[in-house]
Protein backbone atom coordinates (compact mmCIF):
# COMPACT_ATOMS: atom_id res chain seq x y z
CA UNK A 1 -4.97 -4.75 -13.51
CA UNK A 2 -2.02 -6.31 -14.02
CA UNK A 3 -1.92 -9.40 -15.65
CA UNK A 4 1.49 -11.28 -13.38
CA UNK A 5 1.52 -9.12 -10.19
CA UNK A 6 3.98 -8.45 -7.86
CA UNK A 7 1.88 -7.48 -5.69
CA UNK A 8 -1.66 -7.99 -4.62
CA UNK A 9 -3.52 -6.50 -1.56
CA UNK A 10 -6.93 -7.15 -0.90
CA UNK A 11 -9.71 -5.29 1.97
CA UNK A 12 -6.72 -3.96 3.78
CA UNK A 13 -8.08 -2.12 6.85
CA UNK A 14 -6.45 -0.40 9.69
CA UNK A 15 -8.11 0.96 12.67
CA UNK A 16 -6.67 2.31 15.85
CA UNK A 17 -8.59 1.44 18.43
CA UNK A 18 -11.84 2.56 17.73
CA UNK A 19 -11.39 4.65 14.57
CA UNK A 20 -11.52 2.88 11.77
CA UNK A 21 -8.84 4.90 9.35
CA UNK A 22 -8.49 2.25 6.00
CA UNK A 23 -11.38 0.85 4.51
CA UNK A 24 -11.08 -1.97 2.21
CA UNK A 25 -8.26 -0.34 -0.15
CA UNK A 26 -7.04 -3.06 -2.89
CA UNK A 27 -3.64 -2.09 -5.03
CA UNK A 28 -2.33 -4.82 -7.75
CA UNK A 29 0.84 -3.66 -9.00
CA UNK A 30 2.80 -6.18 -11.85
CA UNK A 31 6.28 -5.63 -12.64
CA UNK A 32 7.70 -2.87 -14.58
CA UNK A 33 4.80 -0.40 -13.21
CA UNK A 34 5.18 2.26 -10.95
CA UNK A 35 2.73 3.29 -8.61
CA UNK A 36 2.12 6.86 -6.70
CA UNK A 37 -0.36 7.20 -3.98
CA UNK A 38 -1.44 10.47 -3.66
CA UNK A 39 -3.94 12.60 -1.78
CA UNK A 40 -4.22 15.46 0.81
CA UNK A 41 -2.95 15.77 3.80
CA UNK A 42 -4.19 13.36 6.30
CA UNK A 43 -6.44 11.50 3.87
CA UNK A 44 -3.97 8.15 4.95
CA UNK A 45 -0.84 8.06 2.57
CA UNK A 46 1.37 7.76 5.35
CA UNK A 47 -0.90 5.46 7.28
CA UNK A 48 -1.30 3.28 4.21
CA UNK A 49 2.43 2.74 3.90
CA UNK A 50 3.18 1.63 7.41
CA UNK A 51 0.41 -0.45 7.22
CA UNK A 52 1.35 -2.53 3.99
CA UNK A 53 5.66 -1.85 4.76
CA UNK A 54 6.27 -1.60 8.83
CA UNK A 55 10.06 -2.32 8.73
CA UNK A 56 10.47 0.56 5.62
CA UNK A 57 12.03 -2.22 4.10
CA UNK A 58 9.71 -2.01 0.87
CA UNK A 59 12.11 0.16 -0.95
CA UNK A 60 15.12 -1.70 -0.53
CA UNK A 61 12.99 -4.93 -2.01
CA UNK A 62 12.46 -2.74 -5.10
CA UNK A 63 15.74 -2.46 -5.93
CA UNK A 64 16.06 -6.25 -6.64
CA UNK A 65 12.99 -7.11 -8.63
């Protein structure tokens, strides 16, 4: 874990409508690391991203840290 982060997310869940498709995932990352979620198809990479970033904007952000 790192020790400043940059980032901290906590029990982020996401359900649509009934289905409940994120269950408590936590992700710390500090600065200087570099982080790859990975995974099979449909197992919520996507879902995870729009969930955390909305706008897309996340990547742009980067660029100035």
């Amino acid at each position: 874990m790192a020790v400043d982060p940059l980032i901290e997310l906590r029990d982020v869940n996401k359900h649509y409508g009934e289905p409940h498709v994120l269950w408590d995932v936590d992700l710390t990352v500090g600065k200087g690391e570099a982080v790859a979620v990975i995974g099979p198809s449909g197992s919520g990479r996507s879902t995870f991203r729009r969930t955390v970033d909305p706008s897309g904007h996340f990547a742009r952000l980067c660029d100035h840290l």
